[in-house]
PDB file of N, CA and C in Angstrom:
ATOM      1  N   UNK A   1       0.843  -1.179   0.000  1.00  0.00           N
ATOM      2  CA  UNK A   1       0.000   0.000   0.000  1.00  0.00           C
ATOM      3  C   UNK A   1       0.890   1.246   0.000  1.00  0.00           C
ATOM      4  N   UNK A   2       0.338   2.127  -0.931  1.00  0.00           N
ATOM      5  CA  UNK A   2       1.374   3.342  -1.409  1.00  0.00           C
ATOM      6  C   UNK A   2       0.683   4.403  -0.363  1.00  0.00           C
ATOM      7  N   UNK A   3       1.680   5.081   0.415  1.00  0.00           N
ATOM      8  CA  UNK A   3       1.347   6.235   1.117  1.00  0.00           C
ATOM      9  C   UNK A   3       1.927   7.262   1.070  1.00  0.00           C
ATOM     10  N   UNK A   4       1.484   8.197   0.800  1.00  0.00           N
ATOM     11  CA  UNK A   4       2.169   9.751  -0.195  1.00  0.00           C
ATOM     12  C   UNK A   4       2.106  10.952   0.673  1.00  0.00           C
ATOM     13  N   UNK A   5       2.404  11.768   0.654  1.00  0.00           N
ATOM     14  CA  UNK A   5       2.850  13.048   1.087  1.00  0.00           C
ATOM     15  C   UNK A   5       3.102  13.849   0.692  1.00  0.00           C
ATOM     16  N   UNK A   6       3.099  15.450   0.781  1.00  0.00           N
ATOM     17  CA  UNK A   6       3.925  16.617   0.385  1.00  0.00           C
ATOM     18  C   UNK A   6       4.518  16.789   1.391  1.00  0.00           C
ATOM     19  N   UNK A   7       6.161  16.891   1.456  1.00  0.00           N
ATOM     20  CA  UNK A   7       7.036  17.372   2.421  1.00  0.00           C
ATOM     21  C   UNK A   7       8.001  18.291   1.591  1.00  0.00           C
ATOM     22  N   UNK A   8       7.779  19.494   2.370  1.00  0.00           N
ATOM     23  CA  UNK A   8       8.531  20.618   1.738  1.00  0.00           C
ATOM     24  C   UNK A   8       8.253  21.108  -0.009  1.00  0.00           C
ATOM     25  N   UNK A   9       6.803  20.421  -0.253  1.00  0.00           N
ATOM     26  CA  UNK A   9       6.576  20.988  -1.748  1.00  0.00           C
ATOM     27  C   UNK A   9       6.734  19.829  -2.783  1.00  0.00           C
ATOM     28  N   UNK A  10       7.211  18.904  -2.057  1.00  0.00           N
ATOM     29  CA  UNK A  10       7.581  17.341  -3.009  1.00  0.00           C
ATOM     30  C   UNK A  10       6.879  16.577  -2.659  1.00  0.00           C
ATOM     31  N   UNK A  11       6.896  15.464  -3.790  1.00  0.00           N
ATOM     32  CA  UNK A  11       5.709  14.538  -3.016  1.00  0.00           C
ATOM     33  C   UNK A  11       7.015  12.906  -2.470  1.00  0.00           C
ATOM     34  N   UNK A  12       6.687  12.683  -1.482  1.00  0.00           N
ATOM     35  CA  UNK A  12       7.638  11.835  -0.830  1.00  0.00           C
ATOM     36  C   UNK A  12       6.480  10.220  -0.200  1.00  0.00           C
ATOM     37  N   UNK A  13       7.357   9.358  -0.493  1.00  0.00           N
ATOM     38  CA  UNK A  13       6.431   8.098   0.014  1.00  0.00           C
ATOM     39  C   UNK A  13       7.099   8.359   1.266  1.00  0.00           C
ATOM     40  N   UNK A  14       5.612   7.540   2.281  1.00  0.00           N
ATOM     41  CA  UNK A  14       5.629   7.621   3.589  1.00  0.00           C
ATOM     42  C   UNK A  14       6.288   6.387   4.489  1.00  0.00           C
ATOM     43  N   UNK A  15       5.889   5.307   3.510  1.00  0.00           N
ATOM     44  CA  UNK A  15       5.922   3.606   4.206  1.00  0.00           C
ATOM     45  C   UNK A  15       7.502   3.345   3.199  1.00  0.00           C
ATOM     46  N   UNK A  16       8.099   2.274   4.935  1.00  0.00           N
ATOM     47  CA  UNK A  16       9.474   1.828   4.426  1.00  0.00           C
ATOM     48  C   UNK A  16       9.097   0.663   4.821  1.00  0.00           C
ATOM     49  N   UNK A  17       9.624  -0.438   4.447  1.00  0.00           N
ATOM     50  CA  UNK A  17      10.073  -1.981   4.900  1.00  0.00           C
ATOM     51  C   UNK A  17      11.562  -1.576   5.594  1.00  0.00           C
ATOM     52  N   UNK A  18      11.631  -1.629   7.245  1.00  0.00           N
ATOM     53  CA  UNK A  18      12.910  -2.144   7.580  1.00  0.00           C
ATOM     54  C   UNK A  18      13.056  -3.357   7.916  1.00  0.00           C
ATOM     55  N   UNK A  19      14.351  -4.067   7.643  1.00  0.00           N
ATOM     56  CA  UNK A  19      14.874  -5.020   8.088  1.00  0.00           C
ATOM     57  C   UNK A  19      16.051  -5.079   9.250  1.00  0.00           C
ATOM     58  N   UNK A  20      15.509  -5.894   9.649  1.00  0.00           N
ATOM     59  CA  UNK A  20      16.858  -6.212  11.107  1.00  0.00           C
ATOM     60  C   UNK A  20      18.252  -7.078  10.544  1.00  0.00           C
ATOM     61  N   UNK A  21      19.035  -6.165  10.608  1.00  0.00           N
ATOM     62  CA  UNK A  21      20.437  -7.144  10.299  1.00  0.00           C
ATOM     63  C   UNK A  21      20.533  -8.404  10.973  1.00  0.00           C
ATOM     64  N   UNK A  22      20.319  -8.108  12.249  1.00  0.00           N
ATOM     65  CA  UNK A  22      20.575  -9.261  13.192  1.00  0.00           C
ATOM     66  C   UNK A  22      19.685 -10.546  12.584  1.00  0.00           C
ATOM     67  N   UNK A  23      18.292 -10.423  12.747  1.00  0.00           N
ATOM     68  CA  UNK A  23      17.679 -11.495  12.788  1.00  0.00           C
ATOM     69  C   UNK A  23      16.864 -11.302  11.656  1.00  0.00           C
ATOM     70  N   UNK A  24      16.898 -10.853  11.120  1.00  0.00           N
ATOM     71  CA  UNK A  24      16.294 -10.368   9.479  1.00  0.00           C
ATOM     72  C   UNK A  24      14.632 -10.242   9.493  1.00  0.00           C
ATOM     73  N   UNK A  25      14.263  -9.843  10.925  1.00  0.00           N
ATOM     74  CA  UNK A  25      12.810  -9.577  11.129  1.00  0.00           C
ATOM     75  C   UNK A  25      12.517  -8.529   9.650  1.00  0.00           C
ATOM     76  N   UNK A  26      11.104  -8.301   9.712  1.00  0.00           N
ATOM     77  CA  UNK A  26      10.547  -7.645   8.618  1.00  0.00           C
ATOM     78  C   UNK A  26       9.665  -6.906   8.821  1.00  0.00           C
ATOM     79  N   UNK A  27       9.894  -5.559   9.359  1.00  0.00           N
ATOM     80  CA  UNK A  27       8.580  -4.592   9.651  1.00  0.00           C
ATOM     81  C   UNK A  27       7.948  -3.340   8.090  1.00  0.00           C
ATOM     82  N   UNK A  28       6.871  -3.124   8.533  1.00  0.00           N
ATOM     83  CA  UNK A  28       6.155  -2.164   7.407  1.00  0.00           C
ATOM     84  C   UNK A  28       6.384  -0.601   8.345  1.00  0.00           C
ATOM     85  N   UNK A  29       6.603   0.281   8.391  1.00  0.00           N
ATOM     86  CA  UNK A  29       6.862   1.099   8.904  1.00  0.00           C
ATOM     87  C   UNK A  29       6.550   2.261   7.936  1.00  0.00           C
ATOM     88  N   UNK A  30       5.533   3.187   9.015  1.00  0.00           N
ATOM     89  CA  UNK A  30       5.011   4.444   8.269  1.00  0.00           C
ATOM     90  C   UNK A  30       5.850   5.739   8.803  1.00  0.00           C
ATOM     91  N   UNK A  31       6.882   6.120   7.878  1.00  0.00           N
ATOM     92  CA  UNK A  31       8.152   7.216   8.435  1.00  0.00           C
ATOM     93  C   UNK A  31       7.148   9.017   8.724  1.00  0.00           C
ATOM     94  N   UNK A  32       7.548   9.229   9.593  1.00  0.00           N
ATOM     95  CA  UNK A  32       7.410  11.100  10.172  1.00  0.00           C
ATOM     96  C   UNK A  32       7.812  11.613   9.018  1.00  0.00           C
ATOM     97  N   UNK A  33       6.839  12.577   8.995  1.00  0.00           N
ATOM     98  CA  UNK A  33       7.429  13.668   8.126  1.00  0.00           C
ATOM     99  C   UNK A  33       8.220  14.934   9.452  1.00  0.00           C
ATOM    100  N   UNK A  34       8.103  15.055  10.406  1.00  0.00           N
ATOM    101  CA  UNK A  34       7.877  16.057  11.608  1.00  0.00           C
ATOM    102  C   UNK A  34       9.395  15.753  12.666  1.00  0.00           C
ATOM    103  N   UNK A  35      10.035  14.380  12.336  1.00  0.00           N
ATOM    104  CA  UNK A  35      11.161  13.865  13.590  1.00  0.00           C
ATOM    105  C   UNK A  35      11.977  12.831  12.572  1.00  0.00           C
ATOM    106  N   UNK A  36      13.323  13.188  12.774  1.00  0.00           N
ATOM    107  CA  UNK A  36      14.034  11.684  12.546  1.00  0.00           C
ATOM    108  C   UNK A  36      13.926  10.751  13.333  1.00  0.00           C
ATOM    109  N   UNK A  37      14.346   9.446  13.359  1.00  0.00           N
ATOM    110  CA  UNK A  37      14.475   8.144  14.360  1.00  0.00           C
ATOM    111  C   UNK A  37      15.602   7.998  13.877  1.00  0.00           C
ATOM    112  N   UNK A  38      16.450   7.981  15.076  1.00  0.00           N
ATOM    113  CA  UNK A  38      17.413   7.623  15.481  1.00  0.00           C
ATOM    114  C   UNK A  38      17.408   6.302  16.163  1.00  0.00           C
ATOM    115  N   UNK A  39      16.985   6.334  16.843  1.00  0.00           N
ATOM    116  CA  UNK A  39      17.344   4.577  16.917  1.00  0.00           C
ATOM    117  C   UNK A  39      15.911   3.801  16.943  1.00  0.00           C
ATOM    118  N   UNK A  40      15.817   2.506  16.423  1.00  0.00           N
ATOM    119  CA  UNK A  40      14.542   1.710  16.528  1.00  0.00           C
ATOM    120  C   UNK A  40      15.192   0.291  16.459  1.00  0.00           C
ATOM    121  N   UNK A  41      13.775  -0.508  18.232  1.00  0.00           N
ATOM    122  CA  UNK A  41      14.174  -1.155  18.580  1.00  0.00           C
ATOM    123  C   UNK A  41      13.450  -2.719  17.932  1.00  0.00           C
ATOM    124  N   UNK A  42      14.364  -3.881  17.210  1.00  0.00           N
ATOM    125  CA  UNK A  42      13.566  -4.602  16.384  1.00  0.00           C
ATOM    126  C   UNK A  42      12.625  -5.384  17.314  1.00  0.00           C
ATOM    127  N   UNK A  43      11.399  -5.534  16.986  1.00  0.00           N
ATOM    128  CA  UNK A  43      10.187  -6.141  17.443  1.00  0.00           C
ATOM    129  C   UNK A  43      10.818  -7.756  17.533  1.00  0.00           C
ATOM    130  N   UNK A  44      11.725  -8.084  17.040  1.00  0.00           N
ATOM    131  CA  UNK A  44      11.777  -9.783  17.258  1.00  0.00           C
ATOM    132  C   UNK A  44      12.832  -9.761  18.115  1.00  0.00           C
ATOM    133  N   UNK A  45      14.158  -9.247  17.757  1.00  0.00           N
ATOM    134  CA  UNK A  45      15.195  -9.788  18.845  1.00  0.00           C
ATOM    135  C   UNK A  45      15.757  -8.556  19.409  1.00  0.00           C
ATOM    136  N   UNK A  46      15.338  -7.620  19.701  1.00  0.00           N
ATOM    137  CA  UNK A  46      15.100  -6.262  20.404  1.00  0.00           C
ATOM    138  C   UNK A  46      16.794  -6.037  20.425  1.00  0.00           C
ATOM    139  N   UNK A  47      16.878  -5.685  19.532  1.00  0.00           N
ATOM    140  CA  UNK A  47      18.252  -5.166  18.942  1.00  0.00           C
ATOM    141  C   UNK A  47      18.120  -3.653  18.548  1.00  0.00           C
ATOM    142  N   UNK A  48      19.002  -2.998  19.087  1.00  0.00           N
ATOM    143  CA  UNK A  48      18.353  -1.483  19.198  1.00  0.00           C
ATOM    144  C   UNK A  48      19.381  -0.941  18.026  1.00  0.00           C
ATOM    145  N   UNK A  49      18.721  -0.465  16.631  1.00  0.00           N
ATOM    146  CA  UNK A  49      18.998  -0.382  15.580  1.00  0.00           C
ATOM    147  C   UNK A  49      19.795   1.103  15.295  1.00  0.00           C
ATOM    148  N   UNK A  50      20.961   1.200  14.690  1.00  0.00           N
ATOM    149  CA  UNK A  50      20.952   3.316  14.892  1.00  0.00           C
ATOM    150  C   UNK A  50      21.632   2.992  13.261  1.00  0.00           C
ATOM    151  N   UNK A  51      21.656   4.524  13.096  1.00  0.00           N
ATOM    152  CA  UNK A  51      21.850   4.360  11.172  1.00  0.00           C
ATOM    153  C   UNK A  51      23.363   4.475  11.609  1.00  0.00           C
ATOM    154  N   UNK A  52      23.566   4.095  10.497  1.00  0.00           N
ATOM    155  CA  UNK A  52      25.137   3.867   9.913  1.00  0.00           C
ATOM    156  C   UNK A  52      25.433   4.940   9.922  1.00  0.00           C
ATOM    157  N   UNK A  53      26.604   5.334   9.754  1.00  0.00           N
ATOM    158  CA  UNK A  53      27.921   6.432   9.849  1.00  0.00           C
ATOM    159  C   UNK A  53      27.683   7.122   8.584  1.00  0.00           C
ATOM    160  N   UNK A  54      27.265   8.455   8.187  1.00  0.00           N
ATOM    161  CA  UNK A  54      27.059   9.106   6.930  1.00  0.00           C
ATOM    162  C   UNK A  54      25.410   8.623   6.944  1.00  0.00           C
ATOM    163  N   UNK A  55      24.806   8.056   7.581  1.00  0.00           N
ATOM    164  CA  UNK A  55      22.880   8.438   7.263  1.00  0.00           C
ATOM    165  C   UNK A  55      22.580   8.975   8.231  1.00  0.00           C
ATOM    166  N   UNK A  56      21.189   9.545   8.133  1.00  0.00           N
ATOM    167  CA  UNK A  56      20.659  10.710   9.133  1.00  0.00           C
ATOM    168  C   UNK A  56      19.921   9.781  10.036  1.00  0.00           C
ATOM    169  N   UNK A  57      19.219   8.838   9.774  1.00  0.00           N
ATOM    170  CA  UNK A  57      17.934   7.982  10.540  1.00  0.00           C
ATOM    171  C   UNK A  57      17.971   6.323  10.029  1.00  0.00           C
ATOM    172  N   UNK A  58      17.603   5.827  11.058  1.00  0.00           N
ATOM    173  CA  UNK A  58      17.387   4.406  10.406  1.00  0.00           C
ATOM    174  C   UNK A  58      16.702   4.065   9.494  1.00  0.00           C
ATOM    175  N   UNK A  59      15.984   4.751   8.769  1.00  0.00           N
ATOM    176  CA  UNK A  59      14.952   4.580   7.718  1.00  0.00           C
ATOM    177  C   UNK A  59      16.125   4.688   6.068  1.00  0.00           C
ATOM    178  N   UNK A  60      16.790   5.392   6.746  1.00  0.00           N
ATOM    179  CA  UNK A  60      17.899   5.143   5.114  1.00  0.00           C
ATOM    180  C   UNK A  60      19.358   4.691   5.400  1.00  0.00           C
ATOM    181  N   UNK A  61      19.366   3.587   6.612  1.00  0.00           N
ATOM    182  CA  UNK A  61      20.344   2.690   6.810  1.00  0.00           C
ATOM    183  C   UNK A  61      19.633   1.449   6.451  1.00  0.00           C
ATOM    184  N   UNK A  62      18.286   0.997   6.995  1.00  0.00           N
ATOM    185  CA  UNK A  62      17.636  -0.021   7.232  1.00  0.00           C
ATOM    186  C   UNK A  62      16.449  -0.323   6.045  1.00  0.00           C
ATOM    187  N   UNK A  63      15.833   0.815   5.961  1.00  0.00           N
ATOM    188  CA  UNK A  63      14.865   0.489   5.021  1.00  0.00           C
ATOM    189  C   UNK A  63      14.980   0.763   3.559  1.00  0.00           C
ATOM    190  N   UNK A  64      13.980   0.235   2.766  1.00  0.00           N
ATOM    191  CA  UNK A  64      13.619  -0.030   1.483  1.00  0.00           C
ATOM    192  C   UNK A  64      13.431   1.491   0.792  1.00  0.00           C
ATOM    193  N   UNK A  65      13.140   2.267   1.499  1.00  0.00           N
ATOM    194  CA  UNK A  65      12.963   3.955   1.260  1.00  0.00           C
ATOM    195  C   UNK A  65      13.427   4.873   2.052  1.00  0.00           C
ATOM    196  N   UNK A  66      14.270   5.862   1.199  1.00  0.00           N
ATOM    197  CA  UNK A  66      14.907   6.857   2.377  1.00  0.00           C
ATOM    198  C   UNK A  66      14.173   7.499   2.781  1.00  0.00           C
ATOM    199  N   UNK A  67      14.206   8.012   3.745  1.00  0.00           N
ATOM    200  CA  UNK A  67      13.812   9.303   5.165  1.00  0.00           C
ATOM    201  C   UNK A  67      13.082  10.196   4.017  1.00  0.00           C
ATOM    202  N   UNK A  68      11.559  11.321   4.339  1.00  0.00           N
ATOM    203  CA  UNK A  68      10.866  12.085   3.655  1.00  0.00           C
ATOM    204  C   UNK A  68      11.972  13.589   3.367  1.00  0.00           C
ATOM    205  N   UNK A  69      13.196  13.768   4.037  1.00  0.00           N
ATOM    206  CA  UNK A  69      13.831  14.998   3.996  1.00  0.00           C
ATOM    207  C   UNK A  69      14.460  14.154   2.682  1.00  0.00           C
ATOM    208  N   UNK A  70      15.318  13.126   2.880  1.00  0.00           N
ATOM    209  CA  UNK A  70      16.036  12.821   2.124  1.00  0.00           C
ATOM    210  C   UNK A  70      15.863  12.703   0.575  1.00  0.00           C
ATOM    211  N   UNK A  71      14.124  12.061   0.708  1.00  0.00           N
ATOM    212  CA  UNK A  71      13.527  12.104  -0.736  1.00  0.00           C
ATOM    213  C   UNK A  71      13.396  13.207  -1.635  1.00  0.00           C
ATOM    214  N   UNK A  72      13.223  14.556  -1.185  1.00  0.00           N
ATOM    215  CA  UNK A  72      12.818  15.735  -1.115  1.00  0.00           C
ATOM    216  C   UNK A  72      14.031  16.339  -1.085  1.00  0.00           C
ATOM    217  N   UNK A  73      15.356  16.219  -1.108  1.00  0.00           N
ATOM    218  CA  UNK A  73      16.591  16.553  -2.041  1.00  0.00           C
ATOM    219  C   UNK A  73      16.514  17.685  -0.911  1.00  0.00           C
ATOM    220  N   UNK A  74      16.276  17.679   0.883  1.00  0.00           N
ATOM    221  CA  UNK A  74      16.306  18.644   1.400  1.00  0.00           C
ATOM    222  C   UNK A  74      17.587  18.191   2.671  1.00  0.00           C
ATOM    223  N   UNK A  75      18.031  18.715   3.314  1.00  0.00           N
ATOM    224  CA  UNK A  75      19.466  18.660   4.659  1.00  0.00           C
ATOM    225  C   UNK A  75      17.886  17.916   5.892  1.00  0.00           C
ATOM    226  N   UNK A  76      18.751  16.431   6.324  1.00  0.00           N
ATOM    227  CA  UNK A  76      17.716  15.501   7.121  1.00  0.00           C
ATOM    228  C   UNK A  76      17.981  16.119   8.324  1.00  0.00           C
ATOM    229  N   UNK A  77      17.277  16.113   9.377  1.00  0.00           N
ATOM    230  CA  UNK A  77      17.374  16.523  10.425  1.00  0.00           C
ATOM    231  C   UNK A  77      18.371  16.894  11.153  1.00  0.00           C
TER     232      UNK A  77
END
């Protein structure tokens, strides 16, 4: 299911698939337009997730779609 947005004048998808490195759980996750996440904790083996070195949020370390700033060619939180 496609979920859309205007952030900052662009239109940006809302929903990411992250995955857990550790245990390769599989969540649907509907990203803020309003806050980064910095860290998120995986629902299966509660492994507390933080983005990689050079990303702003776990949503564009972890997931299938980057962060709504990032889409939107704007400076992430």
């Amino acid at each position: 299911m496609k979920n859309s947005a205007t952030y900052k004048g662009k239109l940006v998808e809302l929903n990411t698939i992250l995955t857990c490195p550790i245990c390769g759980n599989i969540e649907n996750e509907t990203m803020p337009t309003d806050a980064c996440v910095y860290f998120y904790e995986c629902n299966k083996c509660k492994t507390l997730l933080k983005p990689f070195k050079g990303d702003c949020c776990v949503y564009c370390s972890y997931g299938t779609t980057k962060c709504p700033p990032i889409q939107a060619d704007n400076c992430c939180c």
